[in-house]
N, C-alpha and C. Protein backbone atom coordinates (compact mmCIF):
# COMPACT_ATOMS: atom_id res chain seq x y z
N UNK A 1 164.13 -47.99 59.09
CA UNK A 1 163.30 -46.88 58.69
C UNK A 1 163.90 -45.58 59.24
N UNK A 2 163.96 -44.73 58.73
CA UNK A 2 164.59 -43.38 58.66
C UNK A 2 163.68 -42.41 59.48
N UNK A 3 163.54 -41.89 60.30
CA UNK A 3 162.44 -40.90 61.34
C UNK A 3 162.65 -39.68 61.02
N UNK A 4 164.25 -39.39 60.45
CA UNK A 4 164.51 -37.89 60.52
C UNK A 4 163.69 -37.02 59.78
N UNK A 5 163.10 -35.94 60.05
CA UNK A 5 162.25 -34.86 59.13
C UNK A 5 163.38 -34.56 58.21
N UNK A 6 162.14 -34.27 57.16
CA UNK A 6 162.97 -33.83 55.77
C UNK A 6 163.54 -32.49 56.11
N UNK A 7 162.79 -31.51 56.70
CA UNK A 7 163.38 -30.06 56.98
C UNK A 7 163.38 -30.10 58.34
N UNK A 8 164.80 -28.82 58.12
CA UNK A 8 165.85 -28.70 59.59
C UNK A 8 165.68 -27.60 60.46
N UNK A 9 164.87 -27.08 59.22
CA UNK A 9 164.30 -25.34 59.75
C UNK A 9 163.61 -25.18 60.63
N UNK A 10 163.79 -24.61 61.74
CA UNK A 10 163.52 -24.05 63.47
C UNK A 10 162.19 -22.93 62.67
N UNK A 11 161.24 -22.84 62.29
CA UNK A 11 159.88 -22.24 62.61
C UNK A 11 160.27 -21.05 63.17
N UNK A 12 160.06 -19.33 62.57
CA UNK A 12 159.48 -18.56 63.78
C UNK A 12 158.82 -19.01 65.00
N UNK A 13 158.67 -18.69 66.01
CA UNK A 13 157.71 -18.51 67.30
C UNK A 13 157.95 -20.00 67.57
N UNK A 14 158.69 -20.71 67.72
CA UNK A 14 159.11 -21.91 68.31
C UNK A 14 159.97 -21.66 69.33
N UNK A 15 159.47 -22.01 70.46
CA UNK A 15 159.86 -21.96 71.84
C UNK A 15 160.63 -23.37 72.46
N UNK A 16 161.68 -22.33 73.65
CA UNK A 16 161.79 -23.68 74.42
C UNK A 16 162.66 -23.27 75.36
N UNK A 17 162.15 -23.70 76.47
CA UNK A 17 162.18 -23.12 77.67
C UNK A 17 161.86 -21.66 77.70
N UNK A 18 160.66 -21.20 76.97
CA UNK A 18 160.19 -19.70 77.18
C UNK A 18 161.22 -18.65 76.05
N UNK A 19 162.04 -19.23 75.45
CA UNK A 19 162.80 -18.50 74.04
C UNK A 19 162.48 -18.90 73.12
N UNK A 20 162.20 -17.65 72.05
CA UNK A 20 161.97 -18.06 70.94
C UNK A 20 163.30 -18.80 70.50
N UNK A 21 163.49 -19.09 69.85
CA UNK A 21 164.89 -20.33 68.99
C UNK A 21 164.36 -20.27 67.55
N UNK A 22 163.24 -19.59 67.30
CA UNK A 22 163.34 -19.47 65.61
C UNK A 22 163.56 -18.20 65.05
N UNK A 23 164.32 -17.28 66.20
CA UNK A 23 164.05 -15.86 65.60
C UNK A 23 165.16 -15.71 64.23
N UNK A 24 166.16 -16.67 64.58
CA UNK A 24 167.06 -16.28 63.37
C UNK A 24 166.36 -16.42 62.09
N UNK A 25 165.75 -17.50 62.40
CA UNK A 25 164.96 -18.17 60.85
C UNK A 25 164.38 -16.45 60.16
N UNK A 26 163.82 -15.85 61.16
CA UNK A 26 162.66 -14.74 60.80
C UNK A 26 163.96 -13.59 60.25
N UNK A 27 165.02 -13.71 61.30
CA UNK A 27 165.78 -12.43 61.05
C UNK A 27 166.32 -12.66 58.93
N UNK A 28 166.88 -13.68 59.06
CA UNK A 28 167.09 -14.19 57.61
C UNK A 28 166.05 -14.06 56.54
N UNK A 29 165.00 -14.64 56.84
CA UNK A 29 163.87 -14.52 56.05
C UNK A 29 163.50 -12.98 55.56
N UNK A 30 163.50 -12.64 56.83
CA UNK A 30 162.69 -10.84 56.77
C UNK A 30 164.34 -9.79 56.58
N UNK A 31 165.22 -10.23 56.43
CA UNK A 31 166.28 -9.64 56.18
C UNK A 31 166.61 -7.70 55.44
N UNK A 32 165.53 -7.95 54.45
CA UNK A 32 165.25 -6.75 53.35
C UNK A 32 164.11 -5.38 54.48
N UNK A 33 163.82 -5.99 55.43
CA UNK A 33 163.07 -5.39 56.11
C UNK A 33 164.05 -4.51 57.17
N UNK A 34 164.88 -5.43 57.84
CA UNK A 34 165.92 -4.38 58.84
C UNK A 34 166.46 -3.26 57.94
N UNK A 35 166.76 -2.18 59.14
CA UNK A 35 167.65 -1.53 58.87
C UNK A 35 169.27 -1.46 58.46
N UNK A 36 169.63 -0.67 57.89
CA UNK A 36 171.03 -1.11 57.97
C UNK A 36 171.71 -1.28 58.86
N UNK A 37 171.90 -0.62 60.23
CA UNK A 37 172.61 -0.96 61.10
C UNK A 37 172.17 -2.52 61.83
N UNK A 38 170.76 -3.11 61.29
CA UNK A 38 170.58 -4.22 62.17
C UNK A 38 171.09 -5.37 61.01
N UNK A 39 171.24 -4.95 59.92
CA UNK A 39 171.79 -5.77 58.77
C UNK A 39 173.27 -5.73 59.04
N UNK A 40 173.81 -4.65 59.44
CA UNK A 40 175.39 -5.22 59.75
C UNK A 40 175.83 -5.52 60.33
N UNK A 41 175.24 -5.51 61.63
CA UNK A 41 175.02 -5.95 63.26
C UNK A 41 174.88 -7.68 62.67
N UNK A 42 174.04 -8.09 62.37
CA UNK A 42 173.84 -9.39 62.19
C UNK A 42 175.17 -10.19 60.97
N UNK A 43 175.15 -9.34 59.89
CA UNK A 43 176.34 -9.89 59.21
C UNK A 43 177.75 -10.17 60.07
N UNK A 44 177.67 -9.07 60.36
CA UNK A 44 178.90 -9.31 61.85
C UNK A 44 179.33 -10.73 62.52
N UNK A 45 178.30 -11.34 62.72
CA UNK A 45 177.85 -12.39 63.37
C UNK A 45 177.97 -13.51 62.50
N UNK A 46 178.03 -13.28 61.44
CA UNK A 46 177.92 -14.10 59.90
C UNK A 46 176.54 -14.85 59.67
N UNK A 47 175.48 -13.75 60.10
CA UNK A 47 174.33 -14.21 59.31
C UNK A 47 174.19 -13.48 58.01
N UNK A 48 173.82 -14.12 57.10
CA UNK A 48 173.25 -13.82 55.51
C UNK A 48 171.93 -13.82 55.22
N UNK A 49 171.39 -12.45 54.77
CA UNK A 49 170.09 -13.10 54.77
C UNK A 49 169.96 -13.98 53.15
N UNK A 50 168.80 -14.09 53.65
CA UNK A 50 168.19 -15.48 52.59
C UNK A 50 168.40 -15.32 51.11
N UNK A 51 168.27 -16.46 50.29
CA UNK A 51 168.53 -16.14 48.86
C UNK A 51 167.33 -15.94 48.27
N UNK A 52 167.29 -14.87 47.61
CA UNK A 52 165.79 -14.14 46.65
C UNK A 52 165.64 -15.42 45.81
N UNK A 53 164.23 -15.54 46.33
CA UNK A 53 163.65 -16.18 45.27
C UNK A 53 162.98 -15.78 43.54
N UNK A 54 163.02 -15.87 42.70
CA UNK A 54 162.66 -16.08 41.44
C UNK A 54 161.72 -15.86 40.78
């Protein structure tokens, strides 16, 4: 029997040891919301934000 969860996705506001660990999820998600300098700051890094949904 297989245990693994279907999704891999770290949750906003999921903690551990007192850090969030889902902020990327939020930074990606909410992507259209930063500014530009925090949008290229993060691309930098090679985050993308998320693909528009439909």
């Amino acid at each position: 029997m297989n245990s693994t969860p279907k999704s891999r996705t770290i949750m906003p506001g999921v903690t551990w040891r007192g850090d969030d660990i889902g902020w990327l999820t939020r930074q990606i998600r909410d992507s259209a919301q930063l500014n530009e300098e925090q949008q290229r700051r993060l691309g930098e890094v090679g985050v993308k934000p998320a693909a528009q949904s439909q």
